[in-house]
N, C-alpha and C. Protein backbone atom coordinates (compact mmCIF):
# COMPACT_ATOMS: atom_id res chain seq x y z
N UNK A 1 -46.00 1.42 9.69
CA UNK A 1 -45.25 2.53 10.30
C UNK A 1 -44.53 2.05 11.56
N UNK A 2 -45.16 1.45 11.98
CA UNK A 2 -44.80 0.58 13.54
C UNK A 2 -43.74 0.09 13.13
N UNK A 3 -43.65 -0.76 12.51
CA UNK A 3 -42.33 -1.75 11.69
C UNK A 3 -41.14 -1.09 11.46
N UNK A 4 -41.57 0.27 10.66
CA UNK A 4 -40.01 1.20 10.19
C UNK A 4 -39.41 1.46 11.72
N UNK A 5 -40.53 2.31 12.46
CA UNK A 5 -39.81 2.09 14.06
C UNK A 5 -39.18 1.16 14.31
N UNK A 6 -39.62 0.06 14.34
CA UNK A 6 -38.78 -1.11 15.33
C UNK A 6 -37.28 -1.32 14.19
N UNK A 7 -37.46 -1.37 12.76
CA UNK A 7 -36.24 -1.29 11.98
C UNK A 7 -35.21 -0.24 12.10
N UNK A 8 -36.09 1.11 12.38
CA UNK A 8 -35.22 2.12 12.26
C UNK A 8 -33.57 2.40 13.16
N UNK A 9 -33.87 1.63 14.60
CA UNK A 9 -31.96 1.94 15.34
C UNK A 9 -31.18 0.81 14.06
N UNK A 10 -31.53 -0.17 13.30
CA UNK A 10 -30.58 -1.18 12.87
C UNK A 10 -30.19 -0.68 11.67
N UNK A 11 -30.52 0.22 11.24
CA UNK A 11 -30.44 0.65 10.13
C UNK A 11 -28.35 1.23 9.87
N UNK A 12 -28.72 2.67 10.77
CA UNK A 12 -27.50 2.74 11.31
C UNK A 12 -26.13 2.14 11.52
N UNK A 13 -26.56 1.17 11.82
CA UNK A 13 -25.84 -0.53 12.40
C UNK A 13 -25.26 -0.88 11.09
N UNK A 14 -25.99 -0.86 10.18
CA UNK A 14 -25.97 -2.04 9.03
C UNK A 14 -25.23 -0.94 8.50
N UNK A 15 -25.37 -0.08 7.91
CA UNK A 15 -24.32 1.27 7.28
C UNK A 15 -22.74 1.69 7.38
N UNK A 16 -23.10 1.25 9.30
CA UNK A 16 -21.79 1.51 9.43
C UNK A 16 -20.85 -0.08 9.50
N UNK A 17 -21.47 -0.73 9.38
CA UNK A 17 -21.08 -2.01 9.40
C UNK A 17 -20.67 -2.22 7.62
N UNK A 18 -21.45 -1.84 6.74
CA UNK A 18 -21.22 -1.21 5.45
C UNK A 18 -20.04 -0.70 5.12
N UNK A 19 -19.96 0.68 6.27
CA UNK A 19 -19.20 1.37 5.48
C UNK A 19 -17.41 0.86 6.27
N UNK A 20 -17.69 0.10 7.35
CA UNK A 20 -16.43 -0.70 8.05
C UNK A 20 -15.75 -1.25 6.83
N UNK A 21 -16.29 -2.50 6.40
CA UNK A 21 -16.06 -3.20 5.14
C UNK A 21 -15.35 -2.71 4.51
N UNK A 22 -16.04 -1.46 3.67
CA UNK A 22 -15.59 -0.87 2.26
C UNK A 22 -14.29 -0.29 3.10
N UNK A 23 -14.28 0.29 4.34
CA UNK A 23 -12.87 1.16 4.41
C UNK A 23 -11.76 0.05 4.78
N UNK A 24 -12.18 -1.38 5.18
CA UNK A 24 -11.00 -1.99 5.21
C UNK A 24 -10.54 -2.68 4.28
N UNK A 25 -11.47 -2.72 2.83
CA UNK A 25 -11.20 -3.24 1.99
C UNK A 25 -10.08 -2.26 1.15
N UNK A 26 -10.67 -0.95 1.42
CA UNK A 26 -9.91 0.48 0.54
C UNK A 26 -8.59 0.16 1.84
N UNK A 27 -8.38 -0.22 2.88
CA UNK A 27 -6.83 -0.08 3.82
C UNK A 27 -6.13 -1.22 3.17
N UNK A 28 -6.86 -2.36 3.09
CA UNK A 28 -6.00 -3.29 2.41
C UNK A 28 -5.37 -3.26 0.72
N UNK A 29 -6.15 -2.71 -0.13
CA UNK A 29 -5.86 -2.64 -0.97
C UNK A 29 -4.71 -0.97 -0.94
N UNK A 30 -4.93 0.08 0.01
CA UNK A 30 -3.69 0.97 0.28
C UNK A 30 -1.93 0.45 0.61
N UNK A 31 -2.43 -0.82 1.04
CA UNK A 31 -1.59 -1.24 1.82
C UNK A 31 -0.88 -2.00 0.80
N UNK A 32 -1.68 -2.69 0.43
CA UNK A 32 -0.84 -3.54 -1.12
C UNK A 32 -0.30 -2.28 -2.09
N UNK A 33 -0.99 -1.40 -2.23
CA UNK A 33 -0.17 -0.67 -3.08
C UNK A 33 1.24 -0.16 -2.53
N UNK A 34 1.24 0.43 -1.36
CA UNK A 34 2.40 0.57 -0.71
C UNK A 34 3.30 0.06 -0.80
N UNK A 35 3.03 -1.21 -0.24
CA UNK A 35 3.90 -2.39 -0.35
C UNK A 35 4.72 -2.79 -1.41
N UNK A 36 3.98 -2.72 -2.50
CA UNK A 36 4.29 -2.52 -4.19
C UNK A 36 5.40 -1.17 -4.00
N UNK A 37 5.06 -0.32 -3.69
CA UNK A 37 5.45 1.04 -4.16
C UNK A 37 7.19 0.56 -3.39
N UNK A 38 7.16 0.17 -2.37
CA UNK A 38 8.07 0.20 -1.22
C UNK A 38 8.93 -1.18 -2.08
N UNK A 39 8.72 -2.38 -2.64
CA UNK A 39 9.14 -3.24 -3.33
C UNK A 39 10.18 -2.46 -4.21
N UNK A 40 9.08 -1.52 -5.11
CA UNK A 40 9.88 -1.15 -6.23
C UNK A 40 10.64 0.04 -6.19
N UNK A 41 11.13 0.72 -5.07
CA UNK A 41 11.62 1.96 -4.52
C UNK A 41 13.01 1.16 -4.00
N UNK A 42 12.79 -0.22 -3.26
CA UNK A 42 13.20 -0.59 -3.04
C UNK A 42 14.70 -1.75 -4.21
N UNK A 43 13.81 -2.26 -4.75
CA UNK A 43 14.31 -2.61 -6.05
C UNK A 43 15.53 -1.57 -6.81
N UNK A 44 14.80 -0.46 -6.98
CA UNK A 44 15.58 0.56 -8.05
C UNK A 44 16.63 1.20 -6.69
N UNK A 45 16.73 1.16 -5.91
CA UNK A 45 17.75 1.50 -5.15
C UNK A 45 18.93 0.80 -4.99
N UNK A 46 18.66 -0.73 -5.52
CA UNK A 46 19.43 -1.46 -4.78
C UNK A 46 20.08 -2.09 -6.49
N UNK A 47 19.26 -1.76 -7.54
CA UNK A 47 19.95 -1.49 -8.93
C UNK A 47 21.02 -0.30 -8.85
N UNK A 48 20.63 1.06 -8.55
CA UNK A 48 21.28 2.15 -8.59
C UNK A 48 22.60 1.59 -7.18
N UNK A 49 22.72 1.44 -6.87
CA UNK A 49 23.95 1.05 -6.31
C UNK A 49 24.81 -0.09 -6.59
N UNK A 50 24.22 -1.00 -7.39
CA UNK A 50 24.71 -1.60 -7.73
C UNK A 50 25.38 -0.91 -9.12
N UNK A 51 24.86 -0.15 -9.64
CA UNK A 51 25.40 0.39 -10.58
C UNK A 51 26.56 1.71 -10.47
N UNK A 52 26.59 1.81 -8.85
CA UNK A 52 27.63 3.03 -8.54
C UNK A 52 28.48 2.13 -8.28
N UNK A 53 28.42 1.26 -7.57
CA UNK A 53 29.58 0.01 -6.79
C UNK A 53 30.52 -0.42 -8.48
N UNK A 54 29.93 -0.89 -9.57
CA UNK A 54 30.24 -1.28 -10.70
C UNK A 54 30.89 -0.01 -11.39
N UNK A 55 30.32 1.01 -10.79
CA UNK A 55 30.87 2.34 -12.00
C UNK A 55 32.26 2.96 -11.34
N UNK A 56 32.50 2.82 -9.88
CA UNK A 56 33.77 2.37 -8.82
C UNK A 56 34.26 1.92 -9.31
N UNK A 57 34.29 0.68 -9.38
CA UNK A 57 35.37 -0.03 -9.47
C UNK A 57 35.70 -0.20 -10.87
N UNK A 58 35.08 -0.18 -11.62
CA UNK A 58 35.58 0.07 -13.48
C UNK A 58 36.66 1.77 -13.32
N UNK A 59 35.82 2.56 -12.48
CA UNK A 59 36.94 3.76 -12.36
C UNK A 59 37.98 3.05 -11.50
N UNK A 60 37.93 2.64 -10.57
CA UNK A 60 39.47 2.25 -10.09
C UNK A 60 40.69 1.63 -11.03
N UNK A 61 39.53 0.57 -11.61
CA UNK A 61 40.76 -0.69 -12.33
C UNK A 61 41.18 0.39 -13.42
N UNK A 62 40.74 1.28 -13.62
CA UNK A 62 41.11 2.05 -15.37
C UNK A 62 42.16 2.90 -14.80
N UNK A 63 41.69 3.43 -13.57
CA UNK A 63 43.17 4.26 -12.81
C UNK A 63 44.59 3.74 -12.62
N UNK A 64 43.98 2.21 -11.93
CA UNK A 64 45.57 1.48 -11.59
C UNK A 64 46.04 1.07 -13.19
């Protein structure tokens, strides 16, 4: 019983030291997804304008 006493403040410690871990493992892996998300938001934006810039100028040259 003596023993759980002297264990019992580290306990705490170790949990939240636990649960540190897991939440920076869940920020990093938020963060990669983001990043992903922001890549490919990024990506399809820069398709879609390229495809207005191209759809321009096919309307211009067909005008002149």
């Amino acid at each position: 019983y003596k023993k759980q006493e002297k264990f019992a403040p580290y306990i705490p410690i170790a949990k939240a030291r636990g649960f540190t871990a897991l939440s920076g493992k869940l920020i990093l892996r938020m963060l990669t997804y983001i990043i992903q998300m922001i890549i490919m938001i990024y990506l399809s934006l820069m398709r879609y304008l390229l495809y207005l810039n191209l759809g321009k100028m096919i309307h211009f040259q067909s005008q002149s």
